[in-house]
Protein backbone atom coordinates (compact mmCIF):
# COMPACT_ATOMS: atom_id res chain seq x y z
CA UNK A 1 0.00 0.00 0.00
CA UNK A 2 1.37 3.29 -1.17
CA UNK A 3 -0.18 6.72 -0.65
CA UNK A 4 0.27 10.60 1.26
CA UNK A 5 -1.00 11.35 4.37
CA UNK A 6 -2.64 15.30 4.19
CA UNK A 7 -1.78 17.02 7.49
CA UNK A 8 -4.82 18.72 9.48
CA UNK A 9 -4.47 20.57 12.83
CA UNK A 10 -7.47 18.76 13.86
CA UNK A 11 -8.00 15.37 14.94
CA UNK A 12 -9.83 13.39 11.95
CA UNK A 13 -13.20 11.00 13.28
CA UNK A 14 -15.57 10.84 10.33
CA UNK A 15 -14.77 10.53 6.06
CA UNK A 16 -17.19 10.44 3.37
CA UNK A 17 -16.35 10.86 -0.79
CA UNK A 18 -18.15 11.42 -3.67
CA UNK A 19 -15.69 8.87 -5.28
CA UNK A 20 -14.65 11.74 -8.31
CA UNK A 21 -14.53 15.18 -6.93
CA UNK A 22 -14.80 16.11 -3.15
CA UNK A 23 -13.34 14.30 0.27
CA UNK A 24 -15.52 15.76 3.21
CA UNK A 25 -13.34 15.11 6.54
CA UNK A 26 -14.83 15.75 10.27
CA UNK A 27 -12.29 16.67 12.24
CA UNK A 28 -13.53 17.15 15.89
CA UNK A 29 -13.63 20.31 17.50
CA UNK A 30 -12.01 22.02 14.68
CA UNK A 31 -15.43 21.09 12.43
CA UNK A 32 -15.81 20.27 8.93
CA UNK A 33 -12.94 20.13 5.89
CA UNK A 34 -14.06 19.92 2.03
CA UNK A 35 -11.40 18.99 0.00
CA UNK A 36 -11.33 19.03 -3.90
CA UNK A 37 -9.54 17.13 -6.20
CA UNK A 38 -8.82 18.57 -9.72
CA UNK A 39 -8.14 14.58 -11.32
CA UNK A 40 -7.20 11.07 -11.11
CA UNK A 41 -4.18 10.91 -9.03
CA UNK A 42 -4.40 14.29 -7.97
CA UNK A 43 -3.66 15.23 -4.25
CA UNK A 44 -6.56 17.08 -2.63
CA UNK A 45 -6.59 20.70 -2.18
CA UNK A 46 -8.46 21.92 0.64
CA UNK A 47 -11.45 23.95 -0.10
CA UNK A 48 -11.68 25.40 3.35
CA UNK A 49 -12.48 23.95 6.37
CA UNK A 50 -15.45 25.28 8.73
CA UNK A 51 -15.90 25.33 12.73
CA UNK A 52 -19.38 23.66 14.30
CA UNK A 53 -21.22 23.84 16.99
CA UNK A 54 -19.64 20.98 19.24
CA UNK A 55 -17.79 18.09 17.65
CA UNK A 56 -18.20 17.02 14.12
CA UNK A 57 -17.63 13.18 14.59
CA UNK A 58 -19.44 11.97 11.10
CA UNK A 59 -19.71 13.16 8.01
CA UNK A 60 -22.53 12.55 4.69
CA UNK A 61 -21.13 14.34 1.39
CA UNK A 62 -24.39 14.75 -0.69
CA UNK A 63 -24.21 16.34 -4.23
CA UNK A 64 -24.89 20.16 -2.92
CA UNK A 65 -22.93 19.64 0.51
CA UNK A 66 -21.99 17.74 3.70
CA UNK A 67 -24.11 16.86 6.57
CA UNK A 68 -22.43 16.11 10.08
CA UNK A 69 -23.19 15.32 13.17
CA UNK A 70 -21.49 16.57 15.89
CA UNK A 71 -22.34 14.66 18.85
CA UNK A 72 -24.43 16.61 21.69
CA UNK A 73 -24.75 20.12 19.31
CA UNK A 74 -26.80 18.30 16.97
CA UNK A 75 -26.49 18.07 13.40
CA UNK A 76 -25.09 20.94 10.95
CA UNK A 77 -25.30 21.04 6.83
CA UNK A 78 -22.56 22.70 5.28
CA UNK A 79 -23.23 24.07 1.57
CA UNK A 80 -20.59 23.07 -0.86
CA UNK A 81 -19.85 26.71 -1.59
CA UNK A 82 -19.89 27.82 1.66
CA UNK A 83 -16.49 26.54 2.25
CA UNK A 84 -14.75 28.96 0.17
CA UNK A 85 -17.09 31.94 0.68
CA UNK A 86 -19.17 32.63 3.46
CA UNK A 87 -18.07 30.29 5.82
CA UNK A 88 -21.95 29.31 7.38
CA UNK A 89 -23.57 26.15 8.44
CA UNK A 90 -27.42 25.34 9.44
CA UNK A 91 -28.08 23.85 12.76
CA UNK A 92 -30.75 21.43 13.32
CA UNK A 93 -31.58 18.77 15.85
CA UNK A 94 -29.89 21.20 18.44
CA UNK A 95 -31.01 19.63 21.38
CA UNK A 96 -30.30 16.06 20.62
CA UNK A 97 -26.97 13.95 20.79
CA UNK A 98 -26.21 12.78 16.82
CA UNK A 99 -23.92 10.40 16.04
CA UNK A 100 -24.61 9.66 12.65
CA UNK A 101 -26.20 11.31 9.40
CA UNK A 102 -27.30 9.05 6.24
CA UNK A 103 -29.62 11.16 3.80
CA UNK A 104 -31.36 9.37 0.35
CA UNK A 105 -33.13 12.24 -1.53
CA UNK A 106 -35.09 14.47 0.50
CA UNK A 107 -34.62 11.98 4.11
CA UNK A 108 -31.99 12.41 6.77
CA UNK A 109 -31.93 9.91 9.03
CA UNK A 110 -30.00 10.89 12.10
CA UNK A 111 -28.62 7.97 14.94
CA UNK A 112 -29.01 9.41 18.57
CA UNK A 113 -27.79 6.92 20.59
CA UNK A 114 -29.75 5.75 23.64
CA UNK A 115 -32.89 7.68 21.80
CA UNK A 116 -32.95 5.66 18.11
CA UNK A 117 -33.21 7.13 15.09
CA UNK A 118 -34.86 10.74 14.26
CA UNK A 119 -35.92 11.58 10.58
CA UNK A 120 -35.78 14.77 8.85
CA UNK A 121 -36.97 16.46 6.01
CA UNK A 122 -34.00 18.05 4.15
CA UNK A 123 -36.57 19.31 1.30
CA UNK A 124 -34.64 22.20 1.99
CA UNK A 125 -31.07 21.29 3.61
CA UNK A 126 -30.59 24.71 5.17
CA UNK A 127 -34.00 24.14 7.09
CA UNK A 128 -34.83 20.84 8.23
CA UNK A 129 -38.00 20.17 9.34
CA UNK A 130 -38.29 17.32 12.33
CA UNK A 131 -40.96 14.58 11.15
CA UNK A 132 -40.08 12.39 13.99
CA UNK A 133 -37.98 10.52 16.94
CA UNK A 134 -38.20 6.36 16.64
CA UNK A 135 -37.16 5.08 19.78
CA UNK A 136 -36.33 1.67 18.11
CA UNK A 137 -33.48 1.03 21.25
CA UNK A 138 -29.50 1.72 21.58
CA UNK A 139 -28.40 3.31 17.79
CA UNK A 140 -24.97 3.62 16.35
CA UNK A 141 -25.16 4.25 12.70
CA UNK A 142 -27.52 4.01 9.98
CA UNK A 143 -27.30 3.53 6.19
CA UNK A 144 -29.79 3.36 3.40
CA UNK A 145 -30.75 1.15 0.89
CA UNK A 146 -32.92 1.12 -1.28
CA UNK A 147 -36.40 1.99 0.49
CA UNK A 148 -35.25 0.40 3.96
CA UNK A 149 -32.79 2.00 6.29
CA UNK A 150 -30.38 -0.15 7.81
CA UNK A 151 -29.64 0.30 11.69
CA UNK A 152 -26.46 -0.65 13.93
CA UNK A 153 -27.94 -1.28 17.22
CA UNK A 154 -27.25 -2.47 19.83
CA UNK A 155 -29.42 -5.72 19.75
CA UNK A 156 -27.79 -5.93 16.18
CA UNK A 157 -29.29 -5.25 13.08
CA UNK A 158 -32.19 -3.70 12.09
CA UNK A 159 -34.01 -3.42 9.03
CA UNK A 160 -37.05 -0.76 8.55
CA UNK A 161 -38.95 0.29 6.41
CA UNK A 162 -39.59 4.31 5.95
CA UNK A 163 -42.55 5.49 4.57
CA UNK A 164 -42.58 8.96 4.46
């Protein structure tokens, strides 16, 4: 195995690629880093990198922007272009402990730990709107596929459907 290791000042916990153009990195208290890269091979150039609200622990790169979660501040979405511009985010879920974003479409599902899952709609990704909190027992991550969301729990995994 051959590579580079990019330095950051902050203390990397979550990674998420588009698998072409962007590497979104969550890098603790320091926040959120977007890095671009210009071609195959190329090394990443970072875009800028942008402080949240508590920790950023996870990171989901979606085709206008990142989502995070950032552990007992909630969850944050970070526009693409906001990175090299104006430098805000959009808070949501601020009074709930997030460990885990996974979004299909217009759905963000968020893990919360001792609480389940909680699903939002990201319609509009600078305003979520809450459409509910599943206590479906201990949660650590979630994933989609297809129509059914798959949950790490701690009684193992769980499949569910979401109709929304």
């Amino acid at each position: 195995i051959g590579g580079t290791e990019i330095y950051t000042p902050g203390k990397p916990m979550g990674v998420d690629s588009d698998g072409v153009n962007f590497i979104a990195l969550a890098v603790d208290q320091l926040g959120v880093e977007l890095y671009s890269i210009d071609g195959l091979g190329a090394a990443p150039v970072l875009n800028g990198r942008i402080d949240t609200e508590g920790n950023a622990e996870k990171v989901t790169l979606v085709a206008d922007g990142v989502f995070a979660a950032c552990d007992d501040a909630g969850a944050v979405y970070i526009p693409n272009e906001n990175f090299s511009d104006v430098y805000t985010s959009y808070r949501f879920a601020e009074d709930l402990t997030v460990d885990h974003v996974a979004v299909r479409g217009n759905i963000a599902a968020l893990t919360l730990g001792s609480k389940g899952i909680a699903l939002y709609d990201i319609s509009d990704p600078t305003m979520p709107e809450e459409k509910g909190i599943f206590p479906i027992g201990y949660s650590y991550k979630s994933q989609f596929w297809g129509e059914k969301l798959l949950v790490c729990s701690r009684e193992g995994l769980q499949i569910l459907t979401v109709e929304y």
